[in-house]
Protein backbone atom coordinates (compact mmCIF):
# COMPACT_ATOMS: atom_id res chain seq x y z
CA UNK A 1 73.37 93.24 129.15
CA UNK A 2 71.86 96.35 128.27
CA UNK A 3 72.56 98.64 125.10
CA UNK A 4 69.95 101.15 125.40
CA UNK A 5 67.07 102.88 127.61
CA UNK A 6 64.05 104.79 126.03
CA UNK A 7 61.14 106.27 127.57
CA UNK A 8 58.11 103.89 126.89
CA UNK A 9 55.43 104.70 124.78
CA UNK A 10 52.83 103.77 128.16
CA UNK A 11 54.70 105.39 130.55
CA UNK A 12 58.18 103.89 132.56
CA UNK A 13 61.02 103.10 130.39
CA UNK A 14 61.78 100.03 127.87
CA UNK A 15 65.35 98.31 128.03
CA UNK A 16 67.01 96.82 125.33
CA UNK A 17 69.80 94.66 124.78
CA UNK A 18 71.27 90.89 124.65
CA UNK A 19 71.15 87.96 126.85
CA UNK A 20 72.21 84.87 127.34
CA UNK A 21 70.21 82.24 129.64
CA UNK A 22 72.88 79.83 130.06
CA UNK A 23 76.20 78.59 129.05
CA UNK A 24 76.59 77.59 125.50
CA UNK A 25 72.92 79.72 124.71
CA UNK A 26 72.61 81.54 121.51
CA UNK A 27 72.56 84.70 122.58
CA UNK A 28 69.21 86.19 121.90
CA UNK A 29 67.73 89.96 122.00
CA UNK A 30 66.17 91.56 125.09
CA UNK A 31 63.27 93.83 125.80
CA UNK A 32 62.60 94.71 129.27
CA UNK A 33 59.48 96.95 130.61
CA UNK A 34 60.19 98.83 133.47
CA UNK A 35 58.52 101.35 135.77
CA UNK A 36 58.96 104.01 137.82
CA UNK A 37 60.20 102.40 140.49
CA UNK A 38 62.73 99.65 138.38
CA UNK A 39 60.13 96.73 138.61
CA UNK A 40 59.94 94.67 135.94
CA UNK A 41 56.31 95.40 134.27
CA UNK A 42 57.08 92.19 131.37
CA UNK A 43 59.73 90.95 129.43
CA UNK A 44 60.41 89.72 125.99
CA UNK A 45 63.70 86.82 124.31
CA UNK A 46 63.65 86.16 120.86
CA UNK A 47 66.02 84.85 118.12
CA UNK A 48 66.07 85.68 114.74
CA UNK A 49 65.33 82.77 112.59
CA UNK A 50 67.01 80.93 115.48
CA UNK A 51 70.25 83.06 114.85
CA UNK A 52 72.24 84.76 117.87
CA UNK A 53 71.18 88.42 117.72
CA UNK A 54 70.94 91.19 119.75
CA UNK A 55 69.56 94.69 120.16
CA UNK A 56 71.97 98.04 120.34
CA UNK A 57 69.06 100.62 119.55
CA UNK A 58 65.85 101.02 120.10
CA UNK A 59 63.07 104.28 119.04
CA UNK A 60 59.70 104.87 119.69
CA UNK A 61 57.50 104.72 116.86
CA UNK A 62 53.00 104.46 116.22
CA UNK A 63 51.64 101.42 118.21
CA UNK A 64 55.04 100.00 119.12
CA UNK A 65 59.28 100.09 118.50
CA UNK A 66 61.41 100.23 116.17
CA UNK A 67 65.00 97.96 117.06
CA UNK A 68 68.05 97.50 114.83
CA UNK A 69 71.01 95.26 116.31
CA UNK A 70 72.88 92.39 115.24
CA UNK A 71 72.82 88.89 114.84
CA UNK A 72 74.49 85.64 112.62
CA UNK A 73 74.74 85.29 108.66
CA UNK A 74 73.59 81.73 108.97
CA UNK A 75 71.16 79.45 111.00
CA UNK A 76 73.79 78.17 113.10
CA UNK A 77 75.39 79.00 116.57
CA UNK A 78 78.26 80.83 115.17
CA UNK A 79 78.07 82.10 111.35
CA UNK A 80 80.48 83.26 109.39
CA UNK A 81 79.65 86.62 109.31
CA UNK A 82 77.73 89.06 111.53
CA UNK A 83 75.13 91.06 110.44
CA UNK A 84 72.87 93.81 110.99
CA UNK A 85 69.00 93.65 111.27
CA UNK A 86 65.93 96.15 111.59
CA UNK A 87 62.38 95.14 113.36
CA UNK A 88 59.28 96.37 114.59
CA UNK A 89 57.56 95.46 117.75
CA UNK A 90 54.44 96.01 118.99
CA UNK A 91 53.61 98.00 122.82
CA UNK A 92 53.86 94.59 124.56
CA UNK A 93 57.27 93.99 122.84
CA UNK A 94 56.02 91.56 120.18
CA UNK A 95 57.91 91.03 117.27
CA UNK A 96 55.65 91.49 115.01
CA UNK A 97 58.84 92.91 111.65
CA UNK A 98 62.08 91.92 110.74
CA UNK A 99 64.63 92.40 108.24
CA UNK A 100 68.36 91.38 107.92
CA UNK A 101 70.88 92.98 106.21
CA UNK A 102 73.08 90.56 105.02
CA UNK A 103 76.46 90.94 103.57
CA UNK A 104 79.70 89.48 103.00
CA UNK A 105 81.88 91.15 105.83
CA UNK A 106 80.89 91.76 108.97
CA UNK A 107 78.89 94.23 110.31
CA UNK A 108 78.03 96.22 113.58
CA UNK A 109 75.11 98.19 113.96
CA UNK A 110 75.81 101.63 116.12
CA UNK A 111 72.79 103.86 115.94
CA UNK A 112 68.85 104.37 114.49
CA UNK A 113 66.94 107.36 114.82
CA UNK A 114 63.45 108.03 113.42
CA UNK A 115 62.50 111.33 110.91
CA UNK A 116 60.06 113.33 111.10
CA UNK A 117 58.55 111.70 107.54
CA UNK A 118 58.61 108.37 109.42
CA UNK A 119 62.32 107.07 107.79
CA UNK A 120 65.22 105.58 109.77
CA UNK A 121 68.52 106.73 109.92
CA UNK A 122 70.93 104.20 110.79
CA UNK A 123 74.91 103.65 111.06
CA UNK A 124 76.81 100.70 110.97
CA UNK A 125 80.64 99.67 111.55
CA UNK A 126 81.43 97.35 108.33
CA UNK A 127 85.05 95.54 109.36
CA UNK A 128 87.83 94.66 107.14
CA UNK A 129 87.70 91.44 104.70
CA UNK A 130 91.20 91.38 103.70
CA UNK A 131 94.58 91.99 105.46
CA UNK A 132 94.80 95.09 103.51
CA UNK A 133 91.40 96.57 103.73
CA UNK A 134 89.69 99.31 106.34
CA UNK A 135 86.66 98.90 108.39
CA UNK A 136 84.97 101.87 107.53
CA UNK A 137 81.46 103.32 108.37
CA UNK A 138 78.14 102.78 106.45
CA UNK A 139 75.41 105.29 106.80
CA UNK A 140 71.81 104.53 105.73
CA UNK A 141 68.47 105.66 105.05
CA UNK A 142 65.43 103.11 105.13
CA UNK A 143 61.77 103.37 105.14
CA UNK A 144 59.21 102.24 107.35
CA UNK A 145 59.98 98.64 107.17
CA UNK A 146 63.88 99.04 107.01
CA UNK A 147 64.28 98.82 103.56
CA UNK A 148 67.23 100.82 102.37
CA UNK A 149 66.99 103.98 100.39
CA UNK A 150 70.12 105.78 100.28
CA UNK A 151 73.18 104.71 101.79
CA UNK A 152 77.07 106.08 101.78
CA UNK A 153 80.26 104.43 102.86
CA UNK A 154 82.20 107.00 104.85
CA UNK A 155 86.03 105.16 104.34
CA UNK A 156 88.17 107.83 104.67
CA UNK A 157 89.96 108.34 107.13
CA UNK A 158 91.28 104.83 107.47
CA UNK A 159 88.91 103.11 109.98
CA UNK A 160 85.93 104.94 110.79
CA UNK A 161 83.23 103.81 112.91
CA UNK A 162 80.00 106.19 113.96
CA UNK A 163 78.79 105.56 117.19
CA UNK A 164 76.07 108.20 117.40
CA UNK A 165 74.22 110.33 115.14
CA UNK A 166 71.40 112.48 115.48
CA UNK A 167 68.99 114.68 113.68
CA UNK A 168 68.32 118.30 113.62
CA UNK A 169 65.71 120.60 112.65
CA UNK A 170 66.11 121.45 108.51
CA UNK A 171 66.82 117.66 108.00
CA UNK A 172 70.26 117.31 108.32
CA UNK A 173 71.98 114.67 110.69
CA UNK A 174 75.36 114.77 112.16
CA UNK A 175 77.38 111.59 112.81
CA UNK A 176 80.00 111.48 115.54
CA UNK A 177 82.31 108.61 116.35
CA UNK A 178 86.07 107.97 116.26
CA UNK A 179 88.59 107.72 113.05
CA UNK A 180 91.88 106.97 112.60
CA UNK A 181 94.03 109.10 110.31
CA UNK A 182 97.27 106.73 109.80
CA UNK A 183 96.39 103.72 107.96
CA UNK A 184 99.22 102.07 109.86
CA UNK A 185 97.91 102.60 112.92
CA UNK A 186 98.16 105.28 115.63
CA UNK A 187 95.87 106.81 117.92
CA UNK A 188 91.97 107.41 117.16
CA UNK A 189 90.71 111.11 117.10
CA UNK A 190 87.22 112.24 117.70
CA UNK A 191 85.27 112.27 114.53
CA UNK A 192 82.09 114.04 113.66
CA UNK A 193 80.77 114.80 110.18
CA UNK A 194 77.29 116.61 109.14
CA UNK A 195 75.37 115.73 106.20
CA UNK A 196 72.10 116.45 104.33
CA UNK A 197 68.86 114.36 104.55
CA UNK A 198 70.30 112.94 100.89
CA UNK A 199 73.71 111.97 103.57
CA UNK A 200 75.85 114.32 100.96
CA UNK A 201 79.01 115.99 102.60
CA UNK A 202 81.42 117.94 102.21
CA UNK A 203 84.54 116.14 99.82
CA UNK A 204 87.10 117.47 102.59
CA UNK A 205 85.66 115.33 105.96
CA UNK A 206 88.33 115.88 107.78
CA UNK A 207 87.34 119.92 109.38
CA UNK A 208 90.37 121.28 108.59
CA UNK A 209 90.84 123.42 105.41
CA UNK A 210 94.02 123.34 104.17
CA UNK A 211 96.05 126.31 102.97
CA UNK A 212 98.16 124.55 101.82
CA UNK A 213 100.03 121.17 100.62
CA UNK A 214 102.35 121.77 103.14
CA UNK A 215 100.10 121.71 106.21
CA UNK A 216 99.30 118.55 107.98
CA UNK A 217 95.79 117.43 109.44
CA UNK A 218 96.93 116.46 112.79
CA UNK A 219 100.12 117.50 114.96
CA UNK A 220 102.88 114.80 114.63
CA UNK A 221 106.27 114.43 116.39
CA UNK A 222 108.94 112.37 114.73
CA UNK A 223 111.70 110.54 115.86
CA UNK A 224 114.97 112.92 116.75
CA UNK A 225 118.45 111.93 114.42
CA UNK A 226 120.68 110.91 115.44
CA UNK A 227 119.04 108.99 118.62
CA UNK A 228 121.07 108.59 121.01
CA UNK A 229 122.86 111.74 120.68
CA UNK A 230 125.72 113.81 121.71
CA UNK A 231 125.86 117.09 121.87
CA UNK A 232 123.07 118.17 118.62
CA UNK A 233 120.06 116.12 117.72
CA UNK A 234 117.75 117.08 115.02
CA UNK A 235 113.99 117.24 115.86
CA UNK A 236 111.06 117.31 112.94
CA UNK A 237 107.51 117.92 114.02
CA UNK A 238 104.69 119.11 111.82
CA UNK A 239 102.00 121.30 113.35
CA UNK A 240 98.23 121.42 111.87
CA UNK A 241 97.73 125.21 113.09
CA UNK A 242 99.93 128.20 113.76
CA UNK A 243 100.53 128.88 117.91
CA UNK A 244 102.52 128.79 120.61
CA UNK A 245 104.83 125.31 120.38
CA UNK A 246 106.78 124.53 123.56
CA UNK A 247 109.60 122.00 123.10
CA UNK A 248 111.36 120.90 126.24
CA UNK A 249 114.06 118.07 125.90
CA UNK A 250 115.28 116.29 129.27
CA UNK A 251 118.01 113.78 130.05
CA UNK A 252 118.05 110.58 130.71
CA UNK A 253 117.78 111.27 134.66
CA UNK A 254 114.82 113.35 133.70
CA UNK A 255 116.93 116.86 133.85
CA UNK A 256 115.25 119.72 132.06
CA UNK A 257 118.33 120.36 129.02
CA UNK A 258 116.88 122.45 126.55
CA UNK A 259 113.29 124.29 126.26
CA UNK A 260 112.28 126.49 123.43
CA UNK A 261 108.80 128.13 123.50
CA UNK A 262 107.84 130.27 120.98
CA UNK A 263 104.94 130.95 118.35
CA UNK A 264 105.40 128.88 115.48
CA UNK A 265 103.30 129.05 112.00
CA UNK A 266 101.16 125.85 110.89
CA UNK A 267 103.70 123.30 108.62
């Protein structure tokens, strides 16, 4: 399958992915040429020092591309661990550069962009070792050849993962992906965080400024006591900005029983 399209440096567009030729294959990544009109101008499998790997990102760069994917911690058809890895390629598709980043959890890469000084920004999902650790998100810098420079672990909120990033015009690069904010689970929120060339940020990630200690980061609804109940309940909610709050509480044939909407300050 395919992970990414670019426009080729000759003109038409260059695939990139994974594939796998046949049952029990390593998996290995994919380069496909294409033109205009979806024919297949060449096409390029390769391994990694005979590990499974695959592409997820791909970038134009002088006399050839610049990939970054994953692939196995050892030479074997399933390692332990996976891993992340940057290469070069030449126009044809050549691999002609590689480097793996190996580690001692697994990790996912996400996204690569080039800078205008020729450096790589990358982003990378590392998951959890123990029971009781997060995944959290690595950010990167590397040079020409993908070796790293500056890198951050973005680990708070619990479980944070990048899946895009980009770069803008003074140097800075914004990250956006998807975080959860209870560390016992819950639903993800959209997450986006902007940092410096240097990837400094902000120490309060989260966009909201608090005014208080009182004021939550996210609306929450609790669980009414007593539950069943007959005739009062009490209701707790906690609201991360001041508005109008509409409350409606039905039966258990779905009949509309009580409905309070009113403006209601953030706490």
């Amino acid at each position: 399958y395919y992970k990414t399209i670019i426009t080729a440096n000759d003109g038409g567009f260059l695939a990139a992915g994974v594939i796998v030729d046949f049952q029990y294959d390593t998996s290995k990544c994919l380069l496909t040429r294409i033109n205009d009109t979806g024919g297949v101008v060449w096409e390029k499998k390769y391994r990694l020092d005979n590990r499974h790997a695959g592409i997820e990102c791909i970038t134009s760069i002088n006399n050839g591309y610049a990939i970054a994917g994953n692939t196995d911690d050892t030479i074997i058809n399933n390692g332990v661990f996976s891993n992340t890895f940057f290469g070069r390629t030449d126009n044809s598709g050549n691999l002609v550069y590689k480097k793996i980043y190996f580690t001692d959890r697994s990790e996912y890469m996400q996204d690569m962009k080039k800078t205008n000084d020729n450096n790589f920004i990358l982003t990378s999902q590392r998951l959890q070792l123990f029971i009781n650790d997060s995944s959290y998100a690595k950010i990167f810098v590397t040079d020409s050849l993908g070796i790293i420079k500056r890198e951050k672990n973005i680990s708070f909120p619990d479980e944070v993962v990048f899946n895009s990033l980009i770069t803008i015009s003074n140097g800075d690069i914004i990250f956006a992906g998807e975080a959860d904010f209870i560390a016992s689970g819950g639903r993800d929120d959209i997450y986006i965080i902007r940092t410096d060339s240097l990837l400094n940020c902000p120490p309060n990630i989260i966009g909201i400024n608090l005014i208080s200690t009182e004021i939550p980061v996210r609306f929450v609804l609790y669980q009414n006591f007593p539950n069943p109940f007959n005739p009062t309940t009490k209701i707790k909610f906690e609201l991360p900005f001041s508005g109008l709050t509409k409350i409606v509480i039905y039966d258990i044939l779905g009949r509309e029983v009580f409905k309070m909407d009113e403006f209601k300050k953030a706490g």
